[in-house]
C-alpha atoms as a PDB file:
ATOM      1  CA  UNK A   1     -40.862   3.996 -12.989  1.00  0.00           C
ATOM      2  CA  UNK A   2     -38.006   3.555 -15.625  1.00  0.00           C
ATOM      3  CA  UNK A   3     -39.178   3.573 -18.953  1.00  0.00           C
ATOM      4  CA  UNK A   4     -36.940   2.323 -21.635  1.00  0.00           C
ATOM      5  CA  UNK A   5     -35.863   4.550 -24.828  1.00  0.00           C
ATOM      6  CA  UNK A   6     -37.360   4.599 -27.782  1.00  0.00           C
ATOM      7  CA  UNK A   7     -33.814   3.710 -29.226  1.00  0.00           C
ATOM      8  CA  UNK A   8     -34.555   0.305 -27.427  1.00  0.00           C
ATOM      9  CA  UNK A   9     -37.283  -0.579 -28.358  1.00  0.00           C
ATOM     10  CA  UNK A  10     -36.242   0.356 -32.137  1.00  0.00           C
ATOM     11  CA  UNK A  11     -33.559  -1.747 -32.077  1.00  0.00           C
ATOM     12  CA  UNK A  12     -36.177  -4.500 -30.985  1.00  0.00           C
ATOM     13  CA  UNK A  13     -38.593  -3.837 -33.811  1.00  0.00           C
ATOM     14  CA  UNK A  14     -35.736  -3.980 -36.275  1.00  0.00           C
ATOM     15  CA  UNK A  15     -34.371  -7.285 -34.830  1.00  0.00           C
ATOM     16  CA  UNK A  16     -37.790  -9.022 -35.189  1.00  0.00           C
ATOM     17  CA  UNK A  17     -39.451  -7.156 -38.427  1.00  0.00           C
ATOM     18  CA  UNK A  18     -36.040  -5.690 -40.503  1.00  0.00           C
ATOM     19  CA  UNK A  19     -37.415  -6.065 -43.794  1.00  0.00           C
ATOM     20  CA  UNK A  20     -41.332  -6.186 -43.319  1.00  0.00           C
ATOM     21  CA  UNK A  21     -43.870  -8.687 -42.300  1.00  0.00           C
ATOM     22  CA  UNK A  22     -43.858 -11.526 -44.842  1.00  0.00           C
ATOM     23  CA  UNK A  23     -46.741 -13.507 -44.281  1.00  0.00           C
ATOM     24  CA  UNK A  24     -48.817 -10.773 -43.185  1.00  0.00           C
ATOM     25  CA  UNK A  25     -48.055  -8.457 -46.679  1.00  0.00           C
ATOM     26  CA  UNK A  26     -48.323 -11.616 -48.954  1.00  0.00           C
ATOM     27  CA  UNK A  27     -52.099 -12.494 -47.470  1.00  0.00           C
ATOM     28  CA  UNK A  28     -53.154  -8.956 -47.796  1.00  0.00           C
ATOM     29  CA  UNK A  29     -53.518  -7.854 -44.696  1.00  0.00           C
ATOM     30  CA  UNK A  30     -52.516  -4.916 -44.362  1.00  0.00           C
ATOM     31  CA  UNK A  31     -55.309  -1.966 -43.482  1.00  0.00           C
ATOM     32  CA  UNK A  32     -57.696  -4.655 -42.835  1.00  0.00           C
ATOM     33  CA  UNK A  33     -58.985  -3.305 -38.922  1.00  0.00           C
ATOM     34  CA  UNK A  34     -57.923  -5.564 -36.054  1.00  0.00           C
ATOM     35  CA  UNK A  35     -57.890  -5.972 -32.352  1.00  0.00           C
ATOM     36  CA  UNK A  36     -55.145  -6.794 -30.249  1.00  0.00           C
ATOM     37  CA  UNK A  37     -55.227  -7.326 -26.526  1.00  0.00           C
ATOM     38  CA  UNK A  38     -52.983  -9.329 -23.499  1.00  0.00           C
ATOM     39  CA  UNK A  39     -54.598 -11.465 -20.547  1.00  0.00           C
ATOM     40  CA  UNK A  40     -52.519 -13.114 -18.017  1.00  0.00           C
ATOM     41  CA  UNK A  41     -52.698 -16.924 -18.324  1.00  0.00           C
ATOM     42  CA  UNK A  42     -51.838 -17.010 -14.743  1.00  0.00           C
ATOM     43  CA  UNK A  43     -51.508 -14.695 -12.151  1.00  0.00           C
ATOM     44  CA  UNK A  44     -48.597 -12.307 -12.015  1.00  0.00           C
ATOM     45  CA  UNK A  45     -47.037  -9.088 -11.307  1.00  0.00           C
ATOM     46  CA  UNK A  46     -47.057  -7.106 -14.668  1.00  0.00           C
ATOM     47  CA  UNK A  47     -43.703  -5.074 -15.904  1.00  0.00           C
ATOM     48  CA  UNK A  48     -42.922  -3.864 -19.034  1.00  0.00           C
ATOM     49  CA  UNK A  49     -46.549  -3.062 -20.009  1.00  0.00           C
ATOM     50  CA  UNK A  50     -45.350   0.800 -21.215  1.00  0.00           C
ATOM     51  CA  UNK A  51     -42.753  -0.564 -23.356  1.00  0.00           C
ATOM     52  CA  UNK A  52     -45.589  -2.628 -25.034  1.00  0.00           C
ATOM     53  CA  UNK A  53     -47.485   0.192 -25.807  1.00  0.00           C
ATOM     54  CA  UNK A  54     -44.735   1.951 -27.582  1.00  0.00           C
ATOM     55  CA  UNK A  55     -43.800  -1.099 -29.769  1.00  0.00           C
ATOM     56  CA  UNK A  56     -47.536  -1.342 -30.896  1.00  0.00           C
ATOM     57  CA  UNK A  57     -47.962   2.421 -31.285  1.00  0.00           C
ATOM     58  CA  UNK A  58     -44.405   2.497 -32.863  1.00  0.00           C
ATOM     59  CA  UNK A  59     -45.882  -0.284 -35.478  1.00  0.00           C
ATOM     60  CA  UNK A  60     -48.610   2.101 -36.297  1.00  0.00           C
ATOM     61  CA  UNK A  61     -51.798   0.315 -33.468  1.00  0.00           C
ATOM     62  CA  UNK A  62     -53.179   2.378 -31.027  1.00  0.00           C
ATOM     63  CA  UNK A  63     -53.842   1.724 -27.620  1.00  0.00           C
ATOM     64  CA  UNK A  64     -57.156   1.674 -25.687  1.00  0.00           C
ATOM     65  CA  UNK A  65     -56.637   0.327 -22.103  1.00  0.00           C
ATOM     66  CA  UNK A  66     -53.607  -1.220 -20.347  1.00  0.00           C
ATOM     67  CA  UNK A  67     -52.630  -1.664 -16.643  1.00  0.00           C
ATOM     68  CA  UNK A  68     -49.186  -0.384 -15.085  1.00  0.00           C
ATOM     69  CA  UNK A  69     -45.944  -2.289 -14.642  1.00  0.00           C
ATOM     70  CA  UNK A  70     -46.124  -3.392 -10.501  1.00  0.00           C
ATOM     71  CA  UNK A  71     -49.800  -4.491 -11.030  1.00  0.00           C
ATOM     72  CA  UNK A  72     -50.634  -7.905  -9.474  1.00  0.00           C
ATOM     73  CA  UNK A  73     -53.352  -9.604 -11.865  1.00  0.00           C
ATOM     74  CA  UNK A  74     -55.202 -13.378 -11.319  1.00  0.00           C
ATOM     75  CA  UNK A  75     -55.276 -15.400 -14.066  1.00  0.00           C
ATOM     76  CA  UNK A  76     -57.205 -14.281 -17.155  1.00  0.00           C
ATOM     77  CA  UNK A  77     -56.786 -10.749 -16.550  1.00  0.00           C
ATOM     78  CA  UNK A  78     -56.863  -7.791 -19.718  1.00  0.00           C
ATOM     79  CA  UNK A  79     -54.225  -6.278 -19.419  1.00  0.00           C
ATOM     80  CA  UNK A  80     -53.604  -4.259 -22.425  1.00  0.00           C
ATOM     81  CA  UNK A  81     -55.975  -3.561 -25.244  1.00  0.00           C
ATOM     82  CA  UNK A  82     -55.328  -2.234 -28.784  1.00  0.00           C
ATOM     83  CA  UNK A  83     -56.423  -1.645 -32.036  1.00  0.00           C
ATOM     84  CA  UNK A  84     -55.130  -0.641 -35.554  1.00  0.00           C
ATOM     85  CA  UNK A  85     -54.605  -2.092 -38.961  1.00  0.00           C
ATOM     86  CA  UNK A  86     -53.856  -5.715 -39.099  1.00  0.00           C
ATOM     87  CA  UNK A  87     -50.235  -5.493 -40.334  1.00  0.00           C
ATOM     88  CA  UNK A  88     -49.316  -2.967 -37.909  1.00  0.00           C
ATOM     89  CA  UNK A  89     -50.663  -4.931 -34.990  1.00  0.00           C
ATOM     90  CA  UNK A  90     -48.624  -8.325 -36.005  1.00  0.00           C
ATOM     91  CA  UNK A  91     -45.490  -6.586 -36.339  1.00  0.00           C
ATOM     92  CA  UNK A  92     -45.611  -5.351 -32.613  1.00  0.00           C
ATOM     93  CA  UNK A  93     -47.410  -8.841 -31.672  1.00  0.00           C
ATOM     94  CA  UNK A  94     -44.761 -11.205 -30.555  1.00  0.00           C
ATOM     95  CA  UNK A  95     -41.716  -8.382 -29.623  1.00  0.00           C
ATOM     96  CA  UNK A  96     -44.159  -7.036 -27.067  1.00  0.00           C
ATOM     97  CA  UNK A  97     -45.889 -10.458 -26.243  1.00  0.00           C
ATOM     98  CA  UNK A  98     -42.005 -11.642 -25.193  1.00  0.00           C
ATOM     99  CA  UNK A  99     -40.642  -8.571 -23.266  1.00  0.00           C
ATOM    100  CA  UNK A 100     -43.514  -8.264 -21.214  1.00  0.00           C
ATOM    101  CA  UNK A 101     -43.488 -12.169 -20.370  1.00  0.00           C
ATOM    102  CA  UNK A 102     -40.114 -12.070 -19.182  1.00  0.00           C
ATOM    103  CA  UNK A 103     -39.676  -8.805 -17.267  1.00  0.00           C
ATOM    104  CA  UNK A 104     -43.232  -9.772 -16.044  1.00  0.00           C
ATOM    105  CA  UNK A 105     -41.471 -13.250 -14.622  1.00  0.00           C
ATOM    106  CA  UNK A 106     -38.592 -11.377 -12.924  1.00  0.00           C
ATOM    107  CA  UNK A 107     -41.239  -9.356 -11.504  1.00  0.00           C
ATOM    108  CA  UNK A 108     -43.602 -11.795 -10.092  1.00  0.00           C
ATOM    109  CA  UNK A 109     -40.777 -13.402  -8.734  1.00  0.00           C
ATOM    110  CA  UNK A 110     -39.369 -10.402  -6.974  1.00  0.00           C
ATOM    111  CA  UNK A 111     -42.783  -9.793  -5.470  1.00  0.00           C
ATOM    112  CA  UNK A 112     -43.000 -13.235  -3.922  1.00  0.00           C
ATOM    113  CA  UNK A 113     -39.421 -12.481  -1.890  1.00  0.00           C
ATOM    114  CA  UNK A 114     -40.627  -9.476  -1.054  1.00  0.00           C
ATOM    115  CA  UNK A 115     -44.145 -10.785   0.381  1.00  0.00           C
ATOM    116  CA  UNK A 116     -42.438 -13.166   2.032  1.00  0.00           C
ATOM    117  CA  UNK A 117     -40.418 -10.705   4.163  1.00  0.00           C
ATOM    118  CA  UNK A 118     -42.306  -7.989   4.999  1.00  0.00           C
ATOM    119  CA  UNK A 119     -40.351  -5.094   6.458  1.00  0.00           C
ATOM    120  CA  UNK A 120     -37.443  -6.269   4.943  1.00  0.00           C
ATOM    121  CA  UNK A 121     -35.245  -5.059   1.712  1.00  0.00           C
ATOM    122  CA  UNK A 122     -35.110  -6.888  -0.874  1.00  0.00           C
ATOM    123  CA  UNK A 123     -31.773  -6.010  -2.892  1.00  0.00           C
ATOM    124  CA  UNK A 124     -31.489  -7.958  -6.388  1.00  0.00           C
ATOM    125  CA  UNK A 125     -27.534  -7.935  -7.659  1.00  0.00           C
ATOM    126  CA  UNK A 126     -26.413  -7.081 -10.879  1.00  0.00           C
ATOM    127  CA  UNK A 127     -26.524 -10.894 -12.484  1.00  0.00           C
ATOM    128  CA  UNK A 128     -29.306 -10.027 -14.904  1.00  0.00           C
ATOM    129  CA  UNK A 129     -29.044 -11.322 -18.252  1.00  0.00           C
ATOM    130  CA  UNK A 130     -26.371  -9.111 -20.211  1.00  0.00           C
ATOM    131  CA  UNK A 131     -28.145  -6.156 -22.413  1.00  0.00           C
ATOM    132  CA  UNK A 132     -30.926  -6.493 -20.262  1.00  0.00           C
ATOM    133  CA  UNK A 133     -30.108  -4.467 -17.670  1.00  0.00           C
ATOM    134  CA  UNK A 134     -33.029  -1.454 -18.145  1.00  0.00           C
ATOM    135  CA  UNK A 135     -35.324  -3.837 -18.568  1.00  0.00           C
ATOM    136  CA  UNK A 136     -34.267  -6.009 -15.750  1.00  0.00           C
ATOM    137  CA  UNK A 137     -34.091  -3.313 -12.913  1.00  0.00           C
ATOM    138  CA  UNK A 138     -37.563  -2.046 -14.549  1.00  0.00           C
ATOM    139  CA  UNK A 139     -38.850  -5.686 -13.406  1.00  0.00           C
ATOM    140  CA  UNK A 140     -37.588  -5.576  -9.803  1.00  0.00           C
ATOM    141  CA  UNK A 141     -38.920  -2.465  -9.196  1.00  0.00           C
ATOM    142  CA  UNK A 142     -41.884  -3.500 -10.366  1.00  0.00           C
ATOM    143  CA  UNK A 143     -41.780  -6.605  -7.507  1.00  0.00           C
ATOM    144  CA  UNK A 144     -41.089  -4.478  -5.016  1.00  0.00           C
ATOM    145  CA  UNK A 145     -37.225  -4.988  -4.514  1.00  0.00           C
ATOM    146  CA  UNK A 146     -34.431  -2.135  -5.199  1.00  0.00           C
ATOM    147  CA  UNK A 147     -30.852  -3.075  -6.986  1.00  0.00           C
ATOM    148  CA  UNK A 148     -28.368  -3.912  -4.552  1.00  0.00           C
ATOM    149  CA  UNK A 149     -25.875  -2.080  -7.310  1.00  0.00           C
ATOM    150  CA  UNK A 150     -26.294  -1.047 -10.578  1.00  0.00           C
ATOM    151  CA  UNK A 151     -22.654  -1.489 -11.312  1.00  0.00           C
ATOM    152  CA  UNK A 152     -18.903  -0.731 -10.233  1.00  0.00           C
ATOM    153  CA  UNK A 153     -18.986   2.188 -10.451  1.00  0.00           C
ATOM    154  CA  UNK A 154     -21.396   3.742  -7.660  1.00  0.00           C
ATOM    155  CA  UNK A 155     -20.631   1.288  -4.663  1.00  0.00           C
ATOM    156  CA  UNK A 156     -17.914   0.083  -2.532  1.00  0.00           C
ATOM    157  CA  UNK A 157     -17.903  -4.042  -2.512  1.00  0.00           C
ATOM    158  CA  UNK A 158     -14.911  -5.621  -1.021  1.00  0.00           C
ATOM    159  CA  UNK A 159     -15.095  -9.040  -1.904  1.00  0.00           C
ATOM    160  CA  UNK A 160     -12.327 -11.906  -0.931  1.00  0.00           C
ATOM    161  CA  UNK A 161     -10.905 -11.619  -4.819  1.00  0.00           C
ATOM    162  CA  UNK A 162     -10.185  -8.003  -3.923  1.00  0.00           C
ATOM    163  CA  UNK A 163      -8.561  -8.581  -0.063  1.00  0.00           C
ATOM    164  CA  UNK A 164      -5.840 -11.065  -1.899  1.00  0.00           C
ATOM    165  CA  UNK A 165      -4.431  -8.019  -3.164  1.00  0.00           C
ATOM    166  CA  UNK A 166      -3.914  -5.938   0.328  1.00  0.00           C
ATOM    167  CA  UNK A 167      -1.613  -6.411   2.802  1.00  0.00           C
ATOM    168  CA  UNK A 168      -1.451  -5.299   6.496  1.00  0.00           C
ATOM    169  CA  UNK A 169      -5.112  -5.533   8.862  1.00  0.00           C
ATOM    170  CA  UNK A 170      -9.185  -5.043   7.513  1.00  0.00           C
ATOM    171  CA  UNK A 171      -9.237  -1.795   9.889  1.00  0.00           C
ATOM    172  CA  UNK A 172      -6.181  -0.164   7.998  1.00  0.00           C
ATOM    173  CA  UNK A 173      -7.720  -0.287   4.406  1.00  0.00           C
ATOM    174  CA  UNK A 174     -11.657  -0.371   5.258  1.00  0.00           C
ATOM    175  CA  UNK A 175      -9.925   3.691   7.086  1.00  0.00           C
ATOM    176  CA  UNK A 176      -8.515   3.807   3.787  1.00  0.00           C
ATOM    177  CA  UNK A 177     -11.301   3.535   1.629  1.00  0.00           C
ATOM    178  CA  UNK A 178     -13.341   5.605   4.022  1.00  0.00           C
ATOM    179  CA  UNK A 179     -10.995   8.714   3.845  1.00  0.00           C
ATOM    180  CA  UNK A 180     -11.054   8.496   0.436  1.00  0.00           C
ATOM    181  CA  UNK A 181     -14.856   7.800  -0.555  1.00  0.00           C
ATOM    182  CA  UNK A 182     -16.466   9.170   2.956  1.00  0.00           C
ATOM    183  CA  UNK A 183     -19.951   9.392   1.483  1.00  0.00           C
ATOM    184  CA  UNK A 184     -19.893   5.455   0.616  1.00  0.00           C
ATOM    185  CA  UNK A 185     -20.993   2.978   3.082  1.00  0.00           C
ATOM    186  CA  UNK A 186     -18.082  -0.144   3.325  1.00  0.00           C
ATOM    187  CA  UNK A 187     -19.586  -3.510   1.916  1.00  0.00           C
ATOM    188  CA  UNK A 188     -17.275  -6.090   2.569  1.00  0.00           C
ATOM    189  CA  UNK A 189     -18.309  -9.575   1.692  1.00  0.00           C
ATOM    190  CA  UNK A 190     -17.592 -12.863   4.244  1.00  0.00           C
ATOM    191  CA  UNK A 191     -17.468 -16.509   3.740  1.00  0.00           C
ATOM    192  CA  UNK A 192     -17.847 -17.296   7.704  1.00  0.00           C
ATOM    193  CA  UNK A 193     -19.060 -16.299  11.173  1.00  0.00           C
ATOM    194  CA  UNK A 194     -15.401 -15.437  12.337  1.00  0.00           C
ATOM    195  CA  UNK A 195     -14.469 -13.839   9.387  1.00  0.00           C
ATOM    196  CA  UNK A 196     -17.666 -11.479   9.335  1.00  0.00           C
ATOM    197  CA  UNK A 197     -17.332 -10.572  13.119  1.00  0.00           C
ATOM    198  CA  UNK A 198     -13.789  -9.531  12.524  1.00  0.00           C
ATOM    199  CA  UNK A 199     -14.811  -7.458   9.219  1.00  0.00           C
ATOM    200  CA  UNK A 200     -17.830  -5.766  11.621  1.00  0.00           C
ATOM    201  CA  UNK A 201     -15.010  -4.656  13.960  1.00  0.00           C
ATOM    202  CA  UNK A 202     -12.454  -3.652  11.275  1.00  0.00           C
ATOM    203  CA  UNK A 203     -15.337  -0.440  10.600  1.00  0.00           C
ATOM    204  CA  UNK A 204     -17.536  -2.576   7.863  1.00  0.00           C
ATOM    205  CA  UNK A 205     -20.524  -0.647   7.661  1.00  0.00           C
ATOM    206  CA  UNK A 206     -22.357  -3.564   5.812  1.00  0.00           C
ATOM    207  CA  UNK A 207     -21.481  -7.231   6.055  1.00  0.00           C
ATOM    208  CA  UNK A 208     -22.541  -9.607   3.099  1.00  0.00           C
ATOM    209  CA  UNK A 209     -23.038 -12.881   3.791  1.00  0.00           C
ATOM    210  CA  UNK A 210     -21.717 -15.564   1.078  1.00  0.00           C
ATOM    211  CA  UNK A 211     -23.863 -18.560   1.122  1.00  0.00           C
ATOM    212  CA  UNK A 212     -24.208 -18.433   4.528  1.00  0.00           C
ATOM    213  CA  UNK A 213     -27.178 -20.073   6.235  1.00  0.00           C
ATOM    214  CA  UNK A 214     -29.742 -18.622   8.572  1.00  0.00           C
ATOM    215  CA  UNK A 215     -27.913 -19.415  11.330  1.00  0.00           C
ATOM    216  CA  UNK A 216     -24.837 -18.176  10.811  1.00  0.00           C
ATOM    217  CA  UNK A 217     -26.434 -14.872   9.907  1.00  0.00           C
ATOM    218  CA  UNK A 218     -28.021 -14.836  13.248  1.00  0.00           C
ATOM    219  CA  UNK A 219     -24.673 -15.388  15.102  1.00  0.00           C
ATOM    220  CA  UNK A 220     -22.969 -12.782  12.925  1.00  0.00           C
ATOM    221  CA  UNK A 221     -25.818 -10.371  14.221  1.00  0.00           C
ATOM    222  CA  UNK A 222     -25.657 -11.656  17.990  1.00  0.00           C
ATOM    223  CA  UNK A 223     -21.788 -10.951  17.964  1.00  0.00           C
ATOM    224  CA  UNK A 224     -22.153  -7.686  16.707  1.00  0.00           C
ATOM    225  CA  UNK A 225     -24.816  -6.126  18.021  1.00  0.00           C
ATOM    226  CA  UNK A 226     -23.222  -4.158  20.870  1.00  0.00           C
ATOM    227  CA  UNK A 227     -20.847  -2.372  18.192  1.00  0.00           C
ATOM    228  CA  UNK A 228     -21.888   1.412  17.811  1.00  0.00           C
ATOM    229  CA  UNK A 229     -23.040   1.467  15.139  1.00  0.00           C
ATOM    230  CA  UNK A 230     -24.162  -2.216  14.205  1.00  0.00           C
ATOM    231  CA  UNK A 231     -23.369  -3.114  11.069  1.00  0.00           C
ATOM    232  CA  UNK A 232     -26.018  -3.926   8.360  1.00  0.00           C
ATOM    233  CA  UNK A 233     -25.683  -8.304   7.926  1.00  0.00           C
ATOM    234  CA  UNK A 234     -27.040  -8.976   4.623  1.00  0.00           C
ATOM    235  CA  UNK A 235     -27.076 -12.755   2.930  1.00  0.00           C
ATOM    236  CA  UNK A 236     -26.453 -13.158  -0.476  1.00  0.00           C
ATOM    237  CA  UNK A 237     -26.294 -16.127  -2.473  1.00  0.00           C
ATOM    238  CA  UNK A 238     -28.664 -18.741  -2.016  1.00  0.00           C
ATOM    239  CA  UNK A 239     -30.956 -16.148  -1.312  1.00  0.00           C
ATOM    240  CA  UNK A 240     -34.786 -17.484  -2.263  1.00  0.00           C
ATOM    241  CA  UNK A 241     -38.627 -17.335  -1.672  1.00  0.00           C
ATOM    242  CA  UNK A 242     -38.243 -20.414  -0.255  1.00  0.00           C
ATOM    243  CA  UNK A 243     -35.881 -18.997   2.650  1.00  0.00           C
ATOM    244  CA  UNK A 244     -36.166 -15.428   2.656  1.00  0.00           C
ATOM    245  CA  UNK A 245     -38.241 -15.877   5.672  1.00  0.00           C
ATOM    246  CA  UNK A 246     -36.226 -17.836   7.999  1.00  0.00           C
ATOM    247  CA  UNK A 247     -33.292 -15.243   7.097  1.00  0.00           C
ATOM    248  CA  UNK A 248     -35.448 -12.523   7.955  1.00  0.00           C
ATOM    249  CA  UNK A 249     -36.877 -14.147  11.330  1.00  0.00           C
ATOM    250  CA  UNK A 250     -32.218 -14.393  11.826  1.00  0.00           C
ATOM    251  CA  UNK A 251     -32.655 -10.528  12.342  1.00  0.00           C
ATOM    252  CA  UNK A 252     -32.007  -9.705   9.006  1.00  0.00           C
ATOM    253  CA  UNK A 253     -33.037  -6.309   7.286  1.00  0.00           C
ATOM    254  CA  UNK A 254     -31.473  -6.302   4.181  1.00  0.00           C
ATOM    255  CA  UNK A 255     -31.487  -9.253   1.546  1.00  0.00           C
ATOM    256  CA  UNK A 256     -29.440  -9.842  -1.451  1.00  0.00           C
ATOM    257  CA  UNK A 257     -30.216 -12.265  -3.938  1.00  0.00           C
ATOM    258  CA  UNK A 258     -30.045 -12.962  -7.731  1.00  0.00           C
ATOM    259  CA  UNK A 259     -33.457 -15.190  -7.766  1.00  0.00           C
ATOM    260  CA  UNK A 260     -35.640 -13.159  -9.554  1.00  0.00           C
ATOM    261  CA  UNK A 261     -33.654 -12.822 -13.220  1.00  0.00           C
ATOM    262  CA  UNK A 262     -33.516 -17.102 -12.958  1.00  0.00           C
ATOM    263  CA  UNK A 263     -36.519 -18.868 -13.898  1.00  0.00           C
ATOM    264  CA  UNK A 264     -39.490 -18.857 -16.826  1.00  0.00           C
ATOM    265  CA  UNK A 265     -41.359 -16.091 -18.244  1.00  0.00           C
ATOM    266  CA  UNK A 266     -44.462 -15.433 -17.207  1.00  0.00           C
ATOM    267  CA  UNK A 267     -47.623 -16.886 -19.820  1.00  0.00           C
ATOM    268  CA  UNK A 268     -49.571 -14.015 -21.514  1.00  0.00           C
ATOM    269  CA  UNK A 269     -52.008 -14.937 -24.362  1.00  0.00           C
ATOM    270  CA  UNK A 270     -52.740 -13.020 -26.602  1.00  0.00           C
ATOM    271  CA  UNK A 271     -55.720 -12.421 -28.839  1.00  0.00           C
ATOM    272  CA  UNK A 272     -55.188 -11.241 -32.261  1.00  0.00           C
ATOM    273  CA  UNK A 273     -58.614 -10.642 -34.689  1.00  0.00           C
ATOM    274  CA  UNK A 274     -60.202  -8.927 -36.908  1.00  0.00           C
ATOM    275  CA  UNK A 275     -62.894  -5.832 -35.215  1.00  0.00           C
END
């Protein structure tokens, strides 16, 4: 399980507390003992939870019990547990509160695709929200889905905006890109049935599916299956929990979507008192 730096979560402490607590120093507070813990106000997949603990131990609290990022909880659950002076337990308070809510909502999220599918990948793209990206593929690991790509760097994705640029047939370049990165499988991305099918034939090793309904990703799987080998047809865009399931009862194995980084947090409450 990826666990972010401690330069991270620095950086998020120093953002939220740069010059001291305020309010907590000017009631006295500080050194007074206190207890700190998270429940779910509804139920969830938990992520982030180890990040938590650093920013409260980083504040000076201490932890006494807390459950792993992937956990599924039911409403009202302890999660995580603390303890520690007063001031050091408000500083870490709402910075952890908020990253576990929403890598805890990208999770849950995830989780429902993925139960909704089983046997299937679920592949979430690279359209988290920008400097969030640790955090983010920490969350959809957590569901149960992988990263379709991390970046540009590591994977070959020919999209339309790219073709515009070649000249002469698929099966010329997609040889092309083969000789020259021959431990990369070809994605090439397709806005129709036709255009797939002649993609598949060109040598795509994986077809992905713009916006394409289940439908069309069965026909694109019919037409191809007696190539050797069949190539991998995987929708993206449009992608939900809501129709995961009809694209996977298409044929598909593999499904791409960006659903999981759009949508609230998840609730946690969280009790802050003296011991």
């Amino acid at each position: 399980m990826i666990v972010l730096p401690d330069s991270a979560l620095d950086a998020l402490l120093a953002q939220d507390v740069p010059y001291g607590d305020l309010t907590t120093d000017s009631l006295g507070l500080a050194g007074r003992p206190a207890t700190m813990h998270f429940a779910a106000r509804a139920a969830m997949v938990l992520a982030g939870t180890e990040e938590a603990v650093r920013l409260i131990e980083k504040a000076g609290g201490r932890l006494t019990q807390v459950l792993p990022s992937g956990t599924a909880v039911e409403a009202g659950a302890v999660f995580l547990e603390s303890d520690g002076p007063a001031d050091a337990l408000h500083r870490a308070w709402k910075v952890a509160q908020t990253l576990t809510e929403y890598a805890s909502g990208i999770a849950t999220r995830a989780r429902r695709i993925v139960d909704a599918v089983p046997g299937v990948t679920v592949a979430c793209t690279r359209k988290n929200f920008p400097g969030a990206k640790d955090l983010s593929v920490k969350a959809v690991m957590a569901g149960g889905a992988v990263m379709h790509r991390m970046g540009l760097s590591e994977t070959l994705l020919v999209f339309p905006e790219h073709r515009g640029f070649l000249s002469g047939p698929p099966g010329a370049w997609i040889a092309d890109l083969r000789r020259k990165a021959p431990e990369k499988k070809i994605v090439v991305e397709a806005g129709s049935v036709e255009e797939a099918v002649a993609l598949a034939e060109a040598g795509a090793d994986v077809i992905q599916l713009e916006k394409l309904p289940p439908e069309a990703a069965r026909a694109v799987i019919e037409a191809t299956r007696h190539l050797t080998p069949a190539p991998v047809v995987a929708p993206a865009g449009g992608v939900t929990e809501a129709n995961a399931a009809a694209y996977a009862a298409a044929g598909c194995r593999l499904l791409v979507t960006s659903a999981p980084f759009f949508g609230p947090p998840a609730d946690v409450k969280v009790t802050l008192q003296p011991a």
